[in-house]
N, C-alpha and C. Protein backbone atom coordinates (compact mmCIF):
# COMPACT_ATOMS: atom_id res chain seq x y z
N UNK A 1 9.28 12.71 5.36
CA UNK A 1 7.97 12.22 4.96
C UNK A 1 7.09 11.95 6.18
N UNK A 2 7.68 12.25 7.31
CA UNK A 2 6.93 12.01 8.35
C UNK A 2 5.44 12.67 8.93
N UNK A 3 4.91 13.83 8.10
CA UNK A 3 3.75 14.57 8.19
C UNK A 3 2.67 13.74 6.98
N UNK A 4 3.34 13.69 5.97
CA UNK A 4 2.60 12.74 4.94
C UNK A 4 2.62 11.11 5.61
N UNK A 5 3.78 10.61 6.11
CA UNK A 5 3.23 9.15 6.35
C UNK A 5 2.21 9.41 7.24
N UNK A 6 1.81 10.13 8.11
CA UNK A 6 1.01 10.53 9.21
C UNK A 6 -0.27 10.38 8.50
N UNK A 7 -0.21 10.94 6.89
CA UNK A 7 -1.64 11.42 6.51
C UNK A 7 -2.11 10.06 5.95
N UNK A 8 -0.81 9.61 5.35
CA UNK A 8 -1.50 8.28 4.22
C UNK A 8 -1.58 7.07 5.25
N UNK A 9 -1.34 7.22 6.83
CA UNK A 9 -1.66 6.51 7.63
C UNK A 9 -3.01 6.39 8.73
N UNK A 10 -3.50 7.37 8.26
CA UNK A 10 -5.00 7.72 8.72
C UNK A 10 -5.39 7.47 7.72
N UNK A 11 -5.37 7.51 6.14
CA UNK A 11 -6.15 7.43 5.17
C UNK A 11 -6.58 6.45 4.94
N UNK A 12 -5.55 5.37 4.99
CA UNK A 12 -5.88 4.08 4.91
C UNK A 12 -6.14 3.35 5.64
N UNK A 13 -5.78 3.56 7.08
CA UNK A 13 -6.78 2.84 8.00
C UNK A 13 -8.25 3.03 8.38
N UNK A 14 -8.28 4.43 8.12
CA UNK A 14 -10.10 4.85 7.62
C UNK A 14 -10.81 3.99 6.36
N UNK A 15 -10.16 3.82 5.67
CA UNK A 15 -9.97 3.03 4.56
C UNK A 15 -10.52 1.31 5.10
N UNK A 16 -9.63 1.15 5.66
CA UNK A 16 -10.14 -0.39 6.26
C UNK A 16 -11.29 -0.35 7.09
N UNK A 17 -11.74 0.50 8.10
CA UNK A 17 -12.05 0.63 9.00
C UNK A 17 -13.33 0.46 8.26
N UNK A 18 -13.47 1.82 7.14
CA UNK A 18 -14.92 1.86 6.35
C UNK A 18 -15.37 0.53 5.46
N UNK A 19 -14.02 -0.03 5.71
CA UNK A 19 -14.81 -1.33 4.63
C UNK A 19 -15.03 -2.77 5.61
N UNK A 20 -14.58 -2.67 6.70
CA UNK A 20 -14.65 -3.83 7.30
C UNK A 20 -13.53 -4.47 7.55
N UNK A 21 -12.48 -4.01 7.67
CA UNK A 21 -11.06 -4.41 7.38
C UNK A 21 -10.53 -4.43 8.62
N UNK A 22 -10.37 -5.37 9.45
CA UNK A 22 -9.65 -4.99 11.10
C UNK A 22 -8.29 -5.23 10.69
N UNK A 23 -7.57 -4.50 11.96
CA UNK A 23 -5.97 -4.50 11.00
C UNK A 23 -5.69 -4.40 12.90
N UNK A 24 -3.96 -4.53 13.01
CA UNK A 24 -3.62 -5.08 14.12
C UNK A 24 -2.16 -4.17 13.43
N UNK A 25 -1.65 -2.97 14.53
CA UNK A 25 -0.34 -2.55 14.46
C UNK A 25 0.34 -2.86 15.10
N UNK A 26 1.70 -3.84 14.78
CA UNK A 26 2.53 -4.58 15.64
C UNK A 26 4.07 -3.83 15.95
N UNK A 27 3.90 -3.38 17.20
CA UNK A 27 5.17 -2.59 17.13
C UNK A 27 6.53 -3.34 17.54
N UNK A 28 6.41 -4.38 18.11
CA UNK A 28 7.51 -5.41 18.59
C UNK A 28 8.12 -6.78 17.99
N UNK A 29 8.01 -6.31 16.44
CA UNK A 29 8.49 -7.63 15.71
C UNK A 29 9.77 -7.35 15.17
N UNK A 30 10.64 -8.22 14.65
CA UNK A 30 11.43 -7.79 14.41
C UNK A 30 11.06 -7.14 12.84
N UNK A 31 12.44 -6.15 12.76
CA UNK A 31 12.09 -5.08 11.46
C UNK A 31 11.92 -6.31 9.76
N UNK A 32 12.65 -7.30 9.91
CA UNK A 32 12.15 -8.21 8.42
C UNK A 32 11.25 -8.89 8.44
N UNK A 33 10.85 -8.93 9.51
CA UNK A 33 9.32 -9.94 9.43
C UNK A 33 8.23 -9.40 8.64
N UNK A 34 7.60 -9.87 7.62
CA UNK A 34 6.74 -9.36 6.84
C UNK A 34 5.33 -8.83 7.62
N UNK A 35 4.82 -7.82 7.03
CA UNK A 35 3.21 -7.99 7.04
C UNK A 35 2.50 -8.67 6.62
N UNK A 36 1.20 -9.49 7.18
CA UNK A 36 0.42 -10.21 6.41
C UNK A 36 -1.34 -9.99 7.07
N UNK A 37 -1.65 -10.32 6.09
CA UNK A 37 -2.92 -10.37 5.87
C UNK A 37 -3.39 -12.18 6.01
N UNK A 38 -4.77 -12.00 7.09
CA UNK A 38 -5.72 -13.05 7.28
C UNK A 38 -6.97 -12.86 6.49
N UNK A 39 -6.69 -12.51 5.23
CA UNK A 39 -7.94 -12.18 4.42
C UNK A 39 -9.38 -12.84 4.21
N UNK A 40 -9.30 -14.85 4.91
CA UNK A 40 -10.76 -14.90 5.13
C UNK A 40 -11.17 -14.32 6.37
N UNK A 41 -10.42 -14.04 7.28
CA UNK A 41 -10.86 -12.93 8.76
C UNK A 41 -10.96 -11.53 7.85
N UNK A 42 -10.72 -11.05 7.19
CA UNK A 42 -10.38 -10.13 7.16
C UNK A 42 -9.81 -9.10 7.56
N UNK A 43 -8.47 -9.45 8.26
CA UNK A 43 -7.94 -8.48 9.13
C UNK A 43 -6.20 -8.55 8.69
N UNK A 44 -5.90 -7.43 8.91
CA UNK A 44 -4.20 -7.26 8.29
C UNK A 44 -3.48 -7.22 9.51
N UNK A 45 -2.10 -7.71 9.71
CA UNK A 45 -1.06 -7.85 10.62
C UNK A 45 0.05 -6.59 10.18
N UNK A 46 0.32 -5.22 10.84
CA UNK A 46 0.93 -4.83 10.45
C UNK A 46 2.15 -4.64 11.37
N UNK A 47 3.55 -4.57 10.68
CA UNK A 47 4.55 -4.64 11.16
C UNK A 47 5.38 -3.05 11.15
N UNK A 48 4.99 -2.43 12.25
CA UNK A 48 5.27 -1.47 12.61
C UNK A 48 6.83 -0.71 12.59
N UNK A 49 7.94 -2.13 12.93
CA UNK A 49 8.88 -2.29 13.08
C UNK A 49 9.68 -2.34 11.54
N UNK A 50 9.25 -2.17 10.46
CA UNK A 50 9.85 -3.04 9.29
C UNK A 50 10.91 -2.01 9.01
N UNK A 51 11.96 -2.82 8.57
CA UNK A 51 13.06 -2.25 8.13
C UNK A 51 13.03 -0.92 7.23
N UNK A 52 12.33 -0.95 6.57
CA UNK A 52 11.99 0.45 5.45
C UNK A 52 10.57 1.17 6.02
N UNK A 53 10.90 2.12 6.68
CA UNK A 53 9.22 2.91 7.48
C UNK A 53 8.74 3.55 6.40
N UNK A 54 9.62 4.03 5.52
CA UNK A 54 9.02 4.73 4.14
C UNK A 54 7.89 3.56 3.28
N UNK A 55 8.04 2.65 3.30
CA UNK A 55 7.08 1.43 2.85
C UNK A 55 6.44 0.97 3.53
N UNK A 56 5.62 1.05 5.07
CA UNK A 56 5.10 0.63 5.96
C UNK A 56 3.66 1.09 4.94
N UNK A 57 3.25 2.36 4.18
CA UNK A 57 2.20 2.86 3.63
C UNK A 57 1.85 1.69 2.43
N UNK A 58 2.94 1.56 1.95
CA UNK A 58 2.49 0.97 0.60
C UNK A 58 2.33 -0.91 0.91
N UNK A 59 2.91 -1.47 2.31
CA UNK A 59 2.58 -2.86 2.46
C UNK A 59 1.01 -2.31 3.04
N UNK A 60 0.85 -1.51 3.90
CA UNK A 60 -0.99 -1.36 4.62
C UNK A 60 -1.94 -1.72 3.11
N UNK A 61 -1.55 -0.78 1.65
CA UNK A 61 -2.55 -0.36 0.88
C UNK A 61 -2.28 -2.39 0.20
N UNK A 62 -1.24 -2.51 0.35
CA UNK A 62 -0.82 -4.05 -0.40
C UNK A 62 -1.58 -4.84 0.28
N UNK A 63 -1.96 -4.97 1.51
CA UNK A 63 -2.69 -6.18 2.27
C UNK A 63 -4.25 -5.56 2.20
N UNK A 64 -4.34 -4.51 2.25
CA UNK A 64 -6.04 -4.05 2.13
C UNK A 64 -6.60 -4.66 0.40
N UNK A 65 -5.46 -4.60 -0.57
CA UNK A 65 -5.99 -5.18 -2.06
C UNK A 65 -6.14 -6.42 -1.70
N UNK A 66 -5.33 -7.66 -0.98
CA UNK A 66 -5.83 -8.86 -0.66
C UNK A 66 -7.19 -9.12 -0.62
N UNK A 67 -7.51 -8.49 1.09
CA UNK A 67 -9.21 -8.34 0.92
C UNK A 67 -9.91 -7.92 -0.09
N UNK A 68 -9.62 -6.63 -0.62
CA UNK A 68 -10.66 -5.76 -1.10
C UNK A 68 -11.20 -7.01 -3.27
N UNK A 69 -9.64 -7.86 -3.21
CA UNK A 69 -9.77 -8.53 -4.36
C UNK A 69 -10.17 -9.41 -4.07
N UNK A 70 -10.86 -10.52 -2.96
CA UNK A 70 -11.44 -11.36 -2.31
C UNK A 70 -10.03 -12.57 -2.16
N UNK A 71 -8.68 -12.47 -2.36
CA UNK A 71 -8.02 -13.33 -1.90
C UNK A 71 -8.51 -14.10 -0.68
N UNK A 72 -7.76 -15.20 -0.95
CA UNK A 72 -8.21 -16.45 0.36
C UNK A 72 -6.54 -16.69 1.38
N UNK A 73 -7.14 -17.00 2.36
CA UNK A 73 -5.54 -18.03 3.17
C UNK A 73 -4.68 -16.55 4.07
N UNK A 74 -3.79 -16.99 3.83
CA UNK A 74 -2.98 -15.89 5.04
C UNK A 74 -1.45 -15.56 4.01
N UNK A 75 -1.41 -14.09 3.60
CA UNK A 75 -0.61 -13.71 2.57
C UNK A 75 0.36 -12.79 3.11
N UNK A 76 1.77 -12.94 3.03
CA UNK A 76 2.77 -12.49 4.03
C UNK A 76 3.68 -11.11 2.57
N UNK A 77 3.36 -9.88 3.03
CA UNK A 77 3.89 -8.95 2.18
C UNK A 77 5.18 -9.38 1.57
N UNK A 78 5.58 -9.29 0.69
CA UNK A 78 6.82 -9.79 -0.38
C UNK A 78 7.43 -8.25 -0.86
N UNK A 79 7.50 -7.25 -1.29
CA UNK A 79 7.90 -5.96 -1.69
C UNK A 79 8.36 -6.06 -3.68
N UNK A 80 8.83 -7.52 -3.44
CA UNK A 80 9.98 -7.73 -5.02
C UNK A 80 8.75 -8.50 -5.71
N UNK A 81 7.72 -9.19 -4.90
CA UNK A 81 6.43 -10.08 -5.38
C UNK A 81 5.71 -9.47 -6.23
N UNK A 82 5.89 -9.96 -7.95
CA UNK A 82 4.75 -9.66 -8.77
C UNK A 82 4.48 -10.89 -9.69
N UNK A 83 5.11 -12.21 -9.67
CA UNK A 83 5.13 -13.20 -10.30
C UNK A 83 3.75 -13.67 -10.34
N UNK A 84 3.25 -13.77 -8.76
CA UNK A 84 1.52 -14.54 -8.56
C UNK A 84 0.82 -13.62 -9.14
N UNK A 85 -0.30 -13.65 -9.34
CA UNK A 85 -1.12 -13.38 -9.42
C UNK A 85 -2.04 -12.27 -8.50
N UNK A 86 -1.90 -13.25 -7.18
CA UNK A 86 -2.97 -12.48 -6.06
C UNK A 86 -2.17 -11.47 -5.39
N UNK A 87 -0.36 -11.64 -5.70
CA UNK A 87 0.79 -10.44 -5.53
C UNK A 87 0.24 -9.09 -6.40
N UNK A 88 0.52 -9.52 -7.51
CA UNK A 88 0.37 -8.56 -8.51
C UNK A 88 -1.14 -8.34 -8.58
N UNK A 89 -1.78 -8.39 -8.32
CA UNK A 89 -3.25 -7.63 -8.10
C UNK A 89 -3.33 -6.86 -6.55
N UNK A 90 -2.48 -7.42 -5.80
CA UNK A 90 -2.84 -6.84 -4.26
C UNK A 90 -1.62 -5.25 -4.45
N UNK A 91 -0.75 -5.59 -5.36
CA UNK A 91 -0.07 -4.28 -5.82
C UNK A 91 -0.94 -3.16 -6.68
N UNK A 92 -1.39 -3.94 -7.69
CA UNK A 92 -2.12 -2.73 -8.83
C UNK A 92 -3.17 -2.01 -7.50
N UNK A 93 -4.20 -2.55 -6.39
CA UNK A 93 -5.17 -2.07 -5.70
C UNK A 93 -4.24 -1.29 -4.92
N UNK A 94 -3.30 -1.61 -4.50
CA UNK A 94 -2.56 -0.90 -3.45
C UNK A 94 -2.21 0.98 -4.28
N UNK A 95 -1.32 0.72 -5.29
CA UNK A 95 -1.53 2.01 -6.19
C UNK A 95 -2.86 2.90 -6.49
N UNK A 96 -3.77 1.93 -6.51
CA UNK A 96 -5.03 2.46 -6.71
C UNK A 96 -5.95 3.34 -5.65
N UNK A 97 -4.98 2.74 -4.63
CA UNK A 97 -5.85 3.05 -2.91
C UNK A 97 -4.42 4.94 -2.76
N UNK A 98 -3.30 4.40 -3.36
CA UNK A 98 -2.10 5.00 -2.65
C UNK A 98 -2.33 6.74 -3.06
N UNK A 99 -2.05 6.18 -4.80
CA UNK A 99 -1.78 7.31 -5.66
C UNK A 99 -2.80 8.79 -5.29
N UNK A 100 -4.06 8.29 -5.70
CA UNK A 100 -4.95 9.52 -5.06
C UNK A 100 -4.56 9.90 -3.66
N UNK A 101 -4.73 9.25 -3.08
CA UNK A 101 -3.78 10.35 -1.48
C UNK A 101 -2.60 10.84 -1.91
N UNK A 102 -2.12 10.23 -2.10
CA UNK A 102 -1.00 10.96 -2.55
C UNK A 102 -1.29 12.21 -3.33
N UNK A 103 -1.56 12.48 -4.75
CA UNK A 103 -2.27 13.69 -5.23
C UNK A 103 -2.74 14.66 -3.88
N UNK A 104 -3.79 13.98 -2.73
CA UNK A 104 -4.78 14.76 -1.70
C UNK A 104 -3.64 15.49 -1.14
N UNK A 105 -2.48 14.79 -1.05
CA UNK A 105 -1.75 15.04 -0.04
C UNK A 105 -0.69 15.89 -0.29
N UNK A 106 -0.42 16.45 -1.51
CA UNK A 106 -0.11 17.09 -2.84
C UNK A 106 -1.26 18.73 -3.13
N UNK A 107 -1.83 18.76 -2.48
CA UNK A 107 -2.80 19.82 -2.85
C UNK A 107 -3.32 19.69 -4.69
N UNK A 108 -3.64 18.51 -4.55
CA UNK A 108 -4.20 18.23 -6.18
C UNK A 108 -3.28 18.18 -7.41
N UNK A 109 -2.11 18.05 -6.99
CA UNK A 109 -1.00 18.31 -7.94
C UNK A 109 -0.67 16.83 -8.19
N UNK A 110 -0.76 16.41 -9.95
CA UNK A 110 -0.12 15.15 -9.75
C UNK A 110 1.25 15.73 -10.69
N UNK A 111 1.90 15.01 -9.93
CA UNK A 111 3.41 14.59 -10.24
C UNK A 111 3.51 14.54 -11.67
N UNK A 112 4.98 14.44 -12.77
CA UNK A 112 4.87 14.13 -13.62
C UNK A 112 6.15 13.76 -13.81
N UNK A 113 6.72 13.39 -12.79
CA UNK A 113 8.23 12.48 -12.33
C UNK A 113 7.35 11.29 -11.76
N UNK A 114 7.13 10.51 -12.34
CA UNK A 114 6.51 9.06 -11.46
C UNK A 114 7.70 8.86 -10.53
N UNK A 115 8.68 8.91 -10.99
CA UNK A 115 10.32 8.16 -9.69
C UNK A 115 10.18 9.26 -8.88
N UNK A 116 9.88 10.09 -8.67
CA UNK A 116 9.68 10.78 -6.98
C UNK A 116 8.69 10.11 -6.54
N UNK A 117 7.78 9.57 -6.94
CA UNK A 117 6.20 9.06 -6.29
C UNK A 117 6.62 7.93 -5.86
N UNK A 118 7.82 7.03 -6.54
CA UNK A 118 8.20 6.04 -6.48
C UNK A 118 8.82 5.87 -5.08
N UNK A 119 9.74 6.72 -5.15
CA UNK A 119 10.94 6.64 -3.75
C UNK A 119 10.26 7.15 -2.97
N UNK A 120 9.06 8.48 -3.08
CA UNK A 120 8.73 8.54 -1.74
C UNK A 120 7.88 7.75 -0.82
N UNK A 121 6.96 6.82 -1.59
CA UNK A 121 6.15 5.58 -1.15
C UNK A 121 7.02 4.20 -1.17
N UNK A 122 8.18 4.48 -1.15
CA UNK A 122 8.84 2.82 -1.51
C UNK A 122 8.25 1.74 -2.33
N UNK A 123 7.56 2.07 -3.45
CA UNK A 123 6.92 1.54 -4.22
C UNK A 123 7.96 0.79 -5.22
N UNK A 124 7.69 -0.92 -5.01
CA UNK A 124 8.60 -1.51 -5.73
C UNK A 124 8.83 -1.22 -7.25
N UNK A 125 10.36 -0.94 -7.61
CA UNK A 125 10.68 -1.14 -8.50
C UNK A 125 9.82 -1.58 -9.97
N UNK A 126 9.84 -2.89 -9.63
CA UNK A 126 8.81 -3.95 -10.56
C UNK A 126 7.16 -3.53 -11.35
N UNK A 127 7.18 -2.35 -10.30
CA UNK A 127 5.67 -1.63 -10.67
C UNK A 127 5.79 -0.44 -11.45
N UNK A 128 6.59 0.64 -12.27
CA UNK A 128 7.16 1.53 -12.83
C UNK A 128 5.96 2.13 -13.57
N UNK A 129 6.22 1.04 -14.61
CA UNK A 129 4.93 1.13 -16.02
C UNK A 129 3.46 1.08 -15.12
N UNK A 130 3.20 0.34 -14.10
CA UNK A 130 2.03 0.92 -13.20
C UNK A 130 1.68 2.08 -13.07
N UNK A 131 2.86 2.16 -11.93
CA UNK A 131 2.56 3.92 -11.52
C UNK A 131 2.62 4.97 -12.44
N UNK A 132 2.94 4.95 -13.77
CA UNK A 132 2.80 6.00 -14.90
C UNK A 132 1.54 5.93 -15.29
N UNK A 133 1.00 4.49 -15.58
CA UNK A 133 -0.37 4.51 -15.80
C UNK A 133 -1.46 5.08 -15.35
N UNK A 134 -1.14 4.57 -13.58
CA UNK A 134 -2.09 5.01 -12.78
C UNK A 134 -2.27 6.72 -12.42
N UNK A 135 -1.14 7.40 -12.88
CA UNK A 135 -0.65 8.95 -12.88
C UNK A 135 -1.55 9.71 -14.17
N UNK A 136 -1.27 8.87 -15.00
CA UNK A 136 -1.98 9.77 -16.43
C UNK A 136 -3.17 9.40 -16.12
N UNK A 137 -3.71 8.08 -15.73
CA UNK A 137 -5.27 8.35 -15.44
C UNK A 137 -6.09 9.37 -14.49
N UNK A 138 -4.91 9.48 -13.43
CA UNK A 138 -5.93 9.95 -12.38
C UNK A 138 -5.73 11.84 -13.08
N UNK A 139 -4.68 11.86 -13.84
CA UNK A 139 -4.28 13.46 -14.63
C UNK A 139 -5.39 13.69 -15.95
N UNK A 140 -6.23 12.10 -16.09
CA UNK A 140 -7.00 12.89 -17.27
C UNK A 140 -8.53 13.04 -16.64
N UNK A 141 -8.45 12.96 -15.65
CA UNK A 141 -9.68 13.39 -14.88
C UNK A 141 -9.84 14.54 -14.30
């Protein structure tokens, strides 16, 4: 996945960049230390180092929904987190930001195995019935 993380890693930092989003790539933390977001700065902490590099894409699009949903305070990526509220909304935006690149990155082809889309973005578990949703929508367009 290393030509695609390449792509959905320009995508989304263009992504921040265009919206006002300063973000900080941390390559010297240790690999469990979460990513987080300073969302009244508006700027994301990313952890370069994290144990799963296949999910480094889907915590970037997870801390950009913080901002982009006007969350407040300083919010430290969780992966299993959908109980809150401002979790489970900074997930649904994150799919929302992910999935279409993904398709781009796909030559316009959407999937119709959501569990490949799943494992190849490390997209938690907990989000399933999401990502089917978000698949047939972006397929009836």
């Amino acid at each position: 996945m290393d030509d695609k993380f390449e792509f959905f890693m320009e995508k989304l930092l263009q992504y921040a960049f265009d919206n006002n989003i300063g973000y900080t790539l941390v390559k010297k933390l240790d690999p469990y230390t979460p990513s987080f977001v300073a969302a009244d700065q508006r700027r994301m902490f990313i952890n370069m180092s994290w144990h799963n590099h296949d999910e480094i894409p889907f915590s970037i699009a997870h801390e950009i929904g913080h901002i982009v949903n006007g969350d407040i305070g300083e919010l430290y990526y969780s992966p299993g987190s959908f109980k809150s509220k401002f979790e489970r909304g900074a997930n649904l935006k994150a799919l929302e930001l992910l999935l279409p690149i993904y398709v781009d990155a796909n030559q316009g082809m959407i999937p119709h195995n959501y569990q490949t889309v799943m494992e190849q973005l490390q997209i938690p578990q907990c989000l399933d019935n999401d990502v089917r949703v978000q698949l047939f929508k972006l397929d009836a367009y």
